[in-house]
Every structure is written in structure tokens, then in C-alpha cells.
PDB file of N, CA and C in Angstrom:
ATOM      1  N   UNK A   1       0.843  -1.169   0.000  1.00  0.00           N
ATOM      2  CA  UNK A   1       0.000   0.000   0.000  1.00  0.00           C
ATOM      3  C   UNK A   1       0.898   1.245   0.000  1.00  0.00           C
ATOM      4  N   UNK A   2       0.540   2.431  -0.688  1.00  0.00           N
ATOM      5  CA  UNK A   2       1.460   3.015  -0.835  1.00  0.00           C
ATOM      6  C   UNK A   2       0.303   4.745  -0.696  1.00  0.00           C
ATOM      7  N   UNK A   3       0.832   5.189   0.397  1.00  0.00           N
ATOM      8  CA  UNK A   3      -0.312   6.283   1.077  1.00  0.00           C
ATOM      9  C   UNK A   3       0.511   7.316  -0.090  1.00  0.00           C
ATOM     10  N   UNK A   4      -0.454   8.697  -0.350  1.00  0.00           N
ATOM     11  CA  UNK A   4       0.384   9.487  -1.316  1.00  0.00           C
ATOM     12  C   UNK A   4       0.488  10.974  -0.335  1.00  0.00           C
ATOM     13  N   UNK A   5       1.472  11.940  -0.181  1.00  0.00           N
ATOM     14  CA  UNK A   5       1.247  13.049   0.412  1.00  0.00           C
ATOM     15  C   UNK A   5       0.837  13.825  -0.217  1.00  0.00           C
ATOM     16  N   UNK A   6       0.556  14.991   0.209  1.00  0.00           N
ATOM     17  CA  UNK A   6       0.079  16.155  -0.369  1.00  0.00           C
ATOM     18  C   UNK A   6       0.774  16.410  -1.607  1.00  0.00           C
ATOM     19  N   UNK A   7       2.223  17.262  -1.270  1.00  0.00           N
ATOM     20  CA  UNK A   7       3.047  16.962  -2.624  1.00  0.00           C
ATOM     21  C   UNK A   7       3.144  15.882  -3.820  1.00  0.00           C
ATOM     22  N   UNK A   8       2.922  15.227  -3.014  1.00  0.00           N
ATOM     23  CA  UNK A   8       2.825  13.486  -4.327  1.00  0.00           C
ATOM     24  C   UNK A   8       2.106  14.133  -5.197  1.00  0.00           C
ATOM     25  N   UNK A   9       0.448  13.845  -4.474  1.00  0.00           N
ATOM     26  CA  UNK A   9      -0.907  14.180  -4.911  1.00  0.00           C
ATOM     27  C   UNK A   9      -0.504  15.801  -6.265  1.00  0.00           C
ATOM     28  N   UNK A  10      -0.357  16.702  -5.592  1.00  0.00           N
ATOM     29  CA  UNK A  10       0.120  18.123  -6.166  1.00  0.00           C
ATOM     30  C   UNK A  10       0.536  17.551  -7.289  1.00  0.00           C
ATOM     31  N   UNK A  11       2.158  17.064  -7.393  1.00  0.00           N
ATOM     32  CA  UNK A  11       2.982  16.600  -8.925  1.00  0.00           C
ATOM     33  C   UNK A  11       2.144  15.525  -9.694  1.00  0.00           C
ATOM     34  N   UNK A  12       1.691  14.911  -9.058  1.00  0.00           N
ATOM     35  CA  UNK A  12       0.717  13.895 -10.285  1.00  0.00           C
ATOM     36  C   UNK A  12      -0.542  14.640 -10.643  1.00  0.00           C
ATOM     37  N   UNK A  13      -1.514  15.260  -9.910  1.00  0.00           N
ATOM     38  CA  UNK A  13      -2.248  16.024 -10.758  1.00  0.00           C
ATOM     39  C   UNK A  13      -1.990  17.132 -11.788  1.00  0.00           C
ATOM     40  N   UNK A  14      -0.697  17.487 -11.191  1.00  0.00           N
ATOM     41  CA  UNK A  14       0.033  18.400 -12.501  1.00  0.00           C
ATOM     42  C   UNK A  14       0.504  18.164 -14.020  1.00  0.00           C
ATOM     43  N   UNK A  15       1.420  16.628 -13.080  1.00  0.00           N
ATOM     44  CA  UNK A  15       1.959  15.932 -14.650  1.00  0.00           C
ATOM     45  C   UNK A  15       0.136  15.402 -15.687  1.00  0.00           C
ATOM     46  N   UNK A  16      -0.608  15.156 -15.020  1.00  0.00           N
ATOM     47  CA  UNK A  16      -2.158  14.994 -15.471  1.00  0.00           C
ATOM     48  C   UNK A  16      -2.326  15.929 -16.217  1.00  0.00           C
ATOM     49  N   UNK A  17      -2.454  16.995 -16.019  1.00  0.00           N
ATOM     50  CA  UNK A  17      -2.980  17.897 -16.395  1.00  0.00           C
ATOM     51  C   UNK A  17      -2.012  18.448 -17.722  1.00  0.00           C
ATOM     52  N   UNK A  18      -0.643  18.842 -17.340  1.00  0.00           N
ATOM     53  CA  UNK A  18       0.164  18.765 -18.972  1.00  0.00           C
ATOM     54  C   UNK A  18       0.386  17.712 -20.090  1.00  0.00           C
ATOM     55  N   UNK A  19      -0.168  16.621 -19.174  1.00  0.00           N
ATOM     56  CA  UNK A  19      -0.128  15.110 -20.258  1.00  0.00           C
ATOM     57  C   UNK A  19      -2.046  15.357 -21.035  1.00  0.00           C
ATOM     58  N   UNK A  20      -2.554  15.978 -20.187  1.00  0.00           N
ATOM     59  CA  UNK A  20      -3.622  15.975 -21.221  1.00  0.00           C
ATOM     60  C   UNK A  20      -3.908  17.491 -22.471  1.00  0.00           C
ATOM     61  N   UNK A  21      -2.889  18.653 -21.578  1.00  0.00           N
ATOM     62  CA  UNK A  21      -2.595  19.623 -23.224  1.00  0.00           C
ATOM     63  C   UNK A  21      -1.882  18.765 -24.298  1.00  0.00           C
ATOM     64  N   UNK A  22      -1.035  18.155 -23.608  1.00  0.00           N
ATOM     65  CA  UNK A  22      -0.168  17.599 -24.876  1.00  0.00           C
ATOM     66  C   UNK A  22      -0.962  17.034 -25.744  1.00  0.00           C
ATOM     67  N   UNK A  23      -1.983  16.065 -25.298  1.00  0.00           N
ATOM     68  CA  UNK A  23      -3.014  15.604 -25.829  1.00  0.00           C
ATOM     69  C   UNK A  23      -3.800  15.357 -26.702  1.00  0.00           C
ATOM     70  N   UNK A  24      -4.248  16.529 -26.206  1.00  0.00           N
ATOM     71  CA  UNK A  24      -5.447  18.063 -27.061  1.00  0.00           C
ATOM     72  C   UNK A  24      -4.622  18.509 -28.270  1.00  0.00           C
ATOM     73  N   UNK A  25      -3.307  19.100 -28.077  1.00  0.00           N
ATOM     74  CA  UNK A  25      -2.744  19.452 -29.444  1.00  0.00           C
ATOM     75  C   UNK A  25      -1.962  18.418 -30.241  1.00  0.00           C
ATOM     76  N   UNK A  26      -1.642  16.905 -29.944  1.00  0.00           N
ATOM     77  CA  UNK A  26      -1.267  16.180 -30.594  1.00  0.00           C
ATOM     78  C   UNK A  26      -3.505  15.808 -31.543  1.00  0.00           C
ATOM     79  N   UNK A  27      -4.306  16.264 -31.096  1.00  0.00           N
ATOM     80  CA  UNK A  27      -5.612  15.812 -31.747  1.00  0.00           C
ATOM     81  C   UNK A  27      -5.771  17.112 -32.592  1.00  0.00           C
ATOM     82  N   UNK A  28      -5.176  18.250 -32.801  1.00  0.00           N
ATOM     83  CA  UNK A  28      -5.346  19.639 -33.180  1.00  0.00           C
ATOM     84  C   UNK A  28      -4.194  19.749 -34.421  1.00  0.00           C
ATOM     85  N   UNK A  29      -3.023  18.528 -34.190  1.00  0.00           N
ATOM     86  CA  UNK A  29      -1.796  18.739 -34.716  1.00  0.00           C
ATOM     87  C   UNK A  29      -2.323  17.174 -36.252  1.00  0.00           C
ATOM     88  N   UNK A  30      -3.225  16.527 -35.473  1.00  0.00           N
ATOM     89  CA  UNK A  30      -3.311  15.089 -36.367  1.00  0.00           C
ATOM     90  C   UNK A  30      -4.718  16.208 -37.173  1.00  0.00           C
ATOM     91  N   UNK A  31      -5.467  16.836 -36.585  1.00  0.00           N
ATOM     92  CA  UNK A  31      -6.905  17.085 -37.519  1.00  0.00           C
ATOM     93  C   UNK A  31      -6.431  18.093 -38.637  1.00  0.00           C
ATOM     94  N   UNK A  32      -4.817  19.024 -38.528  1.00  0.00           N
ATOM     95  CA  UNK A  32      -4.442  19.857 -39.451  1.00  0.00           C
ATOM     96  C   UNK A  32      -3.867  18.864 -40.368  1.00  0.00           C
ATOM     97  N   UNK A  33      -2.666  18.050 -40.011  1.00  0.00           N
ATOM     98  CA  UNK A  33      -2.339  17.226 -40.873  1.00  0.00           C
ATOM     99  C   UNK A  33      -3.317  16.545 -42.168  1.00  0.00           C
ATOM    100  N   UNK A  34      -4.629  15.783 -41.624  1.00  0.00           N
ATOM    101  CA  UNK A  34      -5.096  15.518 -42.466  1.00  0.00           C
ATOM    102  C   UNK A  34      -6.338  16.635 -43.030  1.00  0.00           C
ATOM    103  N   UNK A  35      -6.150  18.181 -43.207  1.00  0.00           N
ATOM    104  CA  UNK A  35      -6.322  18.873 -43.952  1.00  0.00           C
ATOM    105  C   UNK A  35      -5.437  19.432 -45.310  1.00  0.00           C
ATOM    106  N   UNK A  36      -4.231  18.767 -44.615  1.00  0.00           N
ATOM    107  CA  UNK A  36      -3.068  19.134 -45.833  1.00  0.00           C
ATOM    108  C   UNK A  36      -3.419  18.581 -46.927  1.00  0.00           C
ATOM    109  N   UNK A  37      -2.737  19.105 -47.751  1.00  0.00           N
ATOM    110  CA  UNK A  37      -2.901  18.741 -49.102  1.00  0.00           C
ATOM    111  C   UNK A  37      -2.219  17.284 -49.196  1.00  0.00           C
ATOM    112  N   UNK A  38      -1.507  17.010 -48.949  1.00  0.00           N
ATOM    113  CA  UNK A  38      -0.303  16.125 -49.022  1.00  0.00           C
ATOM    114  C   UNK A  38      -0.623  15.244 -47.208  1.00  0.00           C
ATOM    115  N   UNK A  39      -1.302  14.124 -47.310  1.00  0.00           N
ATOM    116  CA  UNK A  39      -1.233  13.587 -46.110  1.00  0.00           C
ATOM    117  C   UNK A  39      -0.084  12.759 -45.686  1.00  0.00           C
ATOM    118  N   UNK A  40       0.623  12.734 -44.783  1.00  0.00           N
ATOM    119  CA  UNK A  40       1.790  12.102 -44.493  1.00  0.00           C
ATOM    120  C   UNK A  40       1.807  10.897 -43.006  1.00  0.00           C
ATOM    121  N   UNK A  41       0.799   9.708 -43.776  1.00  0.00           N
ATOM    122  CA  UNK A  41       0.138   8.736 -43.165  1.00  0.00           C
ATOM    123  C   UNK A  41       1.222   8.118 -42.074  1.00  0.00           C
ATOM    124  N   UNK A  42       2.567   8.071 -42.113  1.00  0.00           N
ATOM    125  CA  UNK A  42       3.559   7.624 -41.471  1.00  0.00           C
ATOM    126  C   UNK A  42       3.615   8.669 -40.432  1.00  0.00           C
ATOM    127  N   UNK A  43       3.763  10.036 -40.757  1.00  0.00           N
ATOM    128  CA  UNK A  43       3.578  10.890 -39.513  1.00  0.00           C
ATOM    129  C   UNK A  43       2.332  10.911 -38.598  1.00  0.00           C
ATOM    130  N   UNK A  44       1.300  10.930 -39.421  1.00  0.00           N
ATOM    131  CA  UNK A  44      -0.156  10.533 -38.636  1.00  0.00           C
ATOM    132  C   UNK A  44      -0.089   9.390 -37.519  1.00  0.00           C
ATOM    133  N   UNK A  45       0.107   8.454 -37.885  1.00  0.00           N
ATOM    134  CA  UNK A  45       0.787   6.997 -37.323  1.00  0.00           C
ATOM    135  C   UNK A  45       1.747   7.021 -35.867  1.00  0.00           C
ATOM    136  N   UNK A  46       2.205   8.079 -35.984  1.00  0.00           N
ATOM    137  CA  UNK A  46       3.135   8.033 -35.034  1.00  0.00           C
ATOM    138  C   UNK A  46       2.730   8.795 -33.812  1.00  0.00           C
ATOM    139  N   UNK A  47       2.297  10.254 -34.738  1.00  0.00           N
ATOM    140  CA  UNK A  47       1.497  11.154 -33.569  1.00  0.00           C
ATOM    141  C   UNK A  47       0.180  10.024 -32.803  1.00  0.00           C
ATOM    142  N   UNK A  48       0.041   9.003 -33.495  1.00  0.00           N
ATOM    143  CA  UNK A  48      -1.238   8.766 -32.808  1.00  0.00           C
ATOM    144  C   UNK A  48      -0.939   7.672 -32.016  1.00  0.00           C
ATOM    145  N   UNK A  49       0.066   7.191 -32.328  1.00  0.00           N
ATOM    146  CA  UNK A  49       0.792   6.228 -31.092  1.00  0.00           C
ATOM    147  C   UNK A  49       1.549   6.739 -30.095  1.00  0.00           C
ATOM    148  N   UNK A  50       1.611   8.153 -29.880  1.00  0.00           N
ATOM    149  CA  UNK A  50       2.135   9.283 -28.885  1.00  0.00           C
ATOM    150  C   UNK A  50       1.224   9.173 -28.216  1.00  0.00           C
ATOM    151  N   UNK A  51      -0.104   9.639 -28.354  1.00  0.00           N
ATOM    152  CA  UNK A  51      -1.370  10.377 -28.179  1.00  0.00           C
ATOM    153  C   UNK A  51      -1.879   8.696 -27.153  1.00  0.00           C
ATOM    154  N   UNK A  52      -1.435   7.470 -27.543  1.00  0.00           N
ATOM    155  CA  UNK A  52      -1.887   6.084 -26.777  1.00  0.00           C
ATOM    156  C   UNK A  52      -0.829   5.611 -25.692  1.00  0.00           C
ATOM    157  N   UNK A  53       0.477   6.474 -25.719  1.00  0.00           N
ATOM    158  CA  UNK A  53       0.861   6.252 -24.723  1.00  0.00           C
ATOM    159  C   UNK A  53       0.649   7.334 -23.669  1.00  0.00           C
ATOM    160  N   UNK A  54       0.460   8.797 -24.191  1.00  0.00           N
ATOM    161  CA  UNK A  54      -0.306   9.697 -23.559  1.00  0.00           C
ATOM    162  C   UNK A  54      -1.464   9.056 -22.423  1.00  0.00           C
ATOM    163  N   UNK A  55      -2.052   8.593 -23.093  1.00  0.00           N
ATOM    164  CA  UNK A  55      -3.583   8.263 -22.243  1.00  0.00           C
ATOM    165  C   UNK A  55      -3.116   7.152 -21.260  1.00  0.00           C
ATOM    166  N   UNK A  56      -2.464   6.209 -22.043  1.00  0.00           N
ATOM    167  CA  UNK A  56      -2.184   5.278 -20.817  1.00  0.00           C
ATOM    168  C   UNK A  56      -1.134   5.617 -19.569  1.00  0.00           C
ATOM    169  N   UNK A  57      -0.335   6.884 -19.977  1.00  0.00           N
ATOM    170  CA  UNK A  57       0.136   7.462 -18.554  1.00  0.00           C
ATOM    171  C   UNK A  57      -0.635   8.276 -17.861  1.00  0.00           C
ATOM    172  N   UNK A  58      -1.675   8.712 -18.370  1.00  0.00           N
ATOM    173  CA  UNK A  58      -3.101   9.281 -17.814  1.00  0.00           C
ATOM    174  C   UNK A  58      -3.362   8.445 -17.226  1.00  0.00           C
ATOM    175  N   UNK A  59      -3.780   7.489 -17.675  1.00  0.00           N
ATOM    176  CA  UNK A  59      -4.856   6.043 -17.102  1.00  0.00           C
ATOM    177  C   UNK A  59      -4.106   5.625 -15.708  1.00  0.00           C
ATOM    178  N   UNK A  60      -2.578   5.596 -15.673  1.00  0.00           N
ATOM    179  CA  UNK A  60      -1.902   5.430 -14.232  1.00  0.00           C
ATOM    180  C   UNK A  60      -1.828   6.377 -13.608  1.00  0.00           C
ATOM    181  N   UNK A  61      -1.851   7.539 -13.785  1.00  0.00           N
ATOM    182  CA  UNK A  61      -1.543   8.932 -12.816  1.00  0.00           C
ATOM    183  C   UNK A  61      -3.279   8.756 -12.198  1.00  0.00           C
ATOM    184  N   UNK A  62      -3.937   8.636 -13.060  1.00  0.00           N
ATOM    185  CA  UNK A  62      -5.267   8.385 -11.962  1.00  0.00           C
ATOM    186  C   UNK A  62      -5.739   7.361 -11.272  1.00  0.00           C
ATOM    187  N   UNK A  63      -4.762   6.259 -11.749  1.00  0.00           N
ATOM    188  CA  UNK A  63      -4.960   5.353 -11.123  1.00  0.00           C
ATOM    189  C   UNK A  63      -4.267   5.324  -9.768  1.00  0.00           C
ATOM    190  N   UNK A  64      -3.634   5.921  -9.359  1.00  0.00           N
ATOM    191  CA  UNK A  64      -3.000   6.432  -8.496  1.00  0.00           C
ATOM    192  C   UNK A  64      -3.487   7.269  -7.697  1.00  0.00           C
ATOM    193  N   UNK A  65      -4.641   7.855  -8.035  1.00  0.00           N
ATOM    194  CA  UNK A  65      -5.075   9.389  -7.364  1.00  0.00           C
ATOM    195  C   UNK A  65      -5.926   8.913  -6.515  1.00  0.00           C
ATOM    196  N   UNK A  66      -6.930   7.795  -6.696  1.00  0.00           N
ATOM    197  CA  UNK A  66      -7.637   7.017  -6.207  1.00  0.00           C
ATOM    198  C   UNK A  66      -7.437   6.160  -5.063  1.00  0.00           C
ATOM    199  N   UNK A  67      -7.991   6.609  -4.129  1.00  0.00           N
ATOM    200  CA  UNK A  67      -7.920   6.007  -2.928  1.00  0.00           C
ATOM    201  C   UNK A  67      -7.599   4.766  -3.250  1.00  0.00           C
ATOM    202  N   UNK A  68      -7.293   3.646  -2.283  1.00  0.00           N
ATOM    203  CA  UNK A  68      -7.281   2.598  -2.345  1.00  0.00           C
ATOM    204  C   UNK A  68      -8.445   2.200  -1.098  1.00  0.00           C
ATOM    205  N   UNK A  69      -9.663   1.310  -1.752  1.00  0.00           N
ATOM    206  CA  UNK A  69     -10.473   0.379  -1.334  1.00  0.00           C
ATOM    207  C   UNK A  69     -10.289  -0.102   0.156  1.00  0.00           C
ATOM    208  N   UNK A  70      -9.050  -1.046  -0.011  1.00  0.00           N
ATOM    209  CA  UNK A  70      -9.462  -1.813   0.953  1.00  0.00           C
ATOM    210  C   UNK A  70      -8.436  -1.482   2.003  1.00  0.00           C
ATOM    211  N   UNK A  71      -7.831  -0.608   2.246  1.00  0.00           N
ATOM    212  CA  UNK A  71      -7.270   0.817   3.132  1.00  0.00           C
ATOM    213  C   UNK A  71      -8.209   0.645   4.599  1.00  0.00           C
TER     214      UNK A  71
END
């Protein structure tokens, strides 16, 4: 079991919170791309496998934020 302090709590809702701008403009950076004239499917590809490890370090920073149950 691993109790979190205040500070903990503080830096992980922070890193949360810049992991989800990054996010937002990797979805702002993929919706211009495929307005280009010239789509560059290998770059698309990549931003969007950024954007899935994005979420899944989301998915642990809150998984973390969350009490633990049986505490």
C-alpha cells in the first residue's frame, strides 16, 4: 500500500494535467495534418501512437489518485 502526500498528490495532478494539453494538441496537430494537401500517413501513425501512450500514462496517474479500497 502506498499512502500518497500532499506533494505526491500536487505533482501527479500536474503531470495529469500537462499530459492531457499535450493531448489536445497532438488531436489539433493530427486534424491539421489531415487537412493538408499532401497527407503524411507515417507521420499521422506516429502522432497517434504518442497520443496512446499519452492516455495510458493518464490512465496510471489516476490510477494512483484514487484512494485505495481496501485501506
Amino acid at each position: 500500500m502506498n499512502v500518497l502526500n500532499d506533494a505526491e498528490i500536487h505533482e501527479l495532478k500536474e503531470k495529469l494535467y500537462q499530459l492531457g494539453i499535450e493531448h489536445r494538441d497532438l488531436d489539433d496537430i493530427v486534424e491539421r495534418l489531415y487537412e493538408a494537401a499532401y497527407v503524411d500517413q507515417l507521420q499521422i501513425s506516429r502522432i497517434k501512437r504518442r497520443k496512446l501512450q499519452i492516455k495510458d500514462s493518464m490512465t496510471r496517474i489516476e490510477s494512483q489518485l484514487i484512494p485505495d479500497l481496501n485501506a
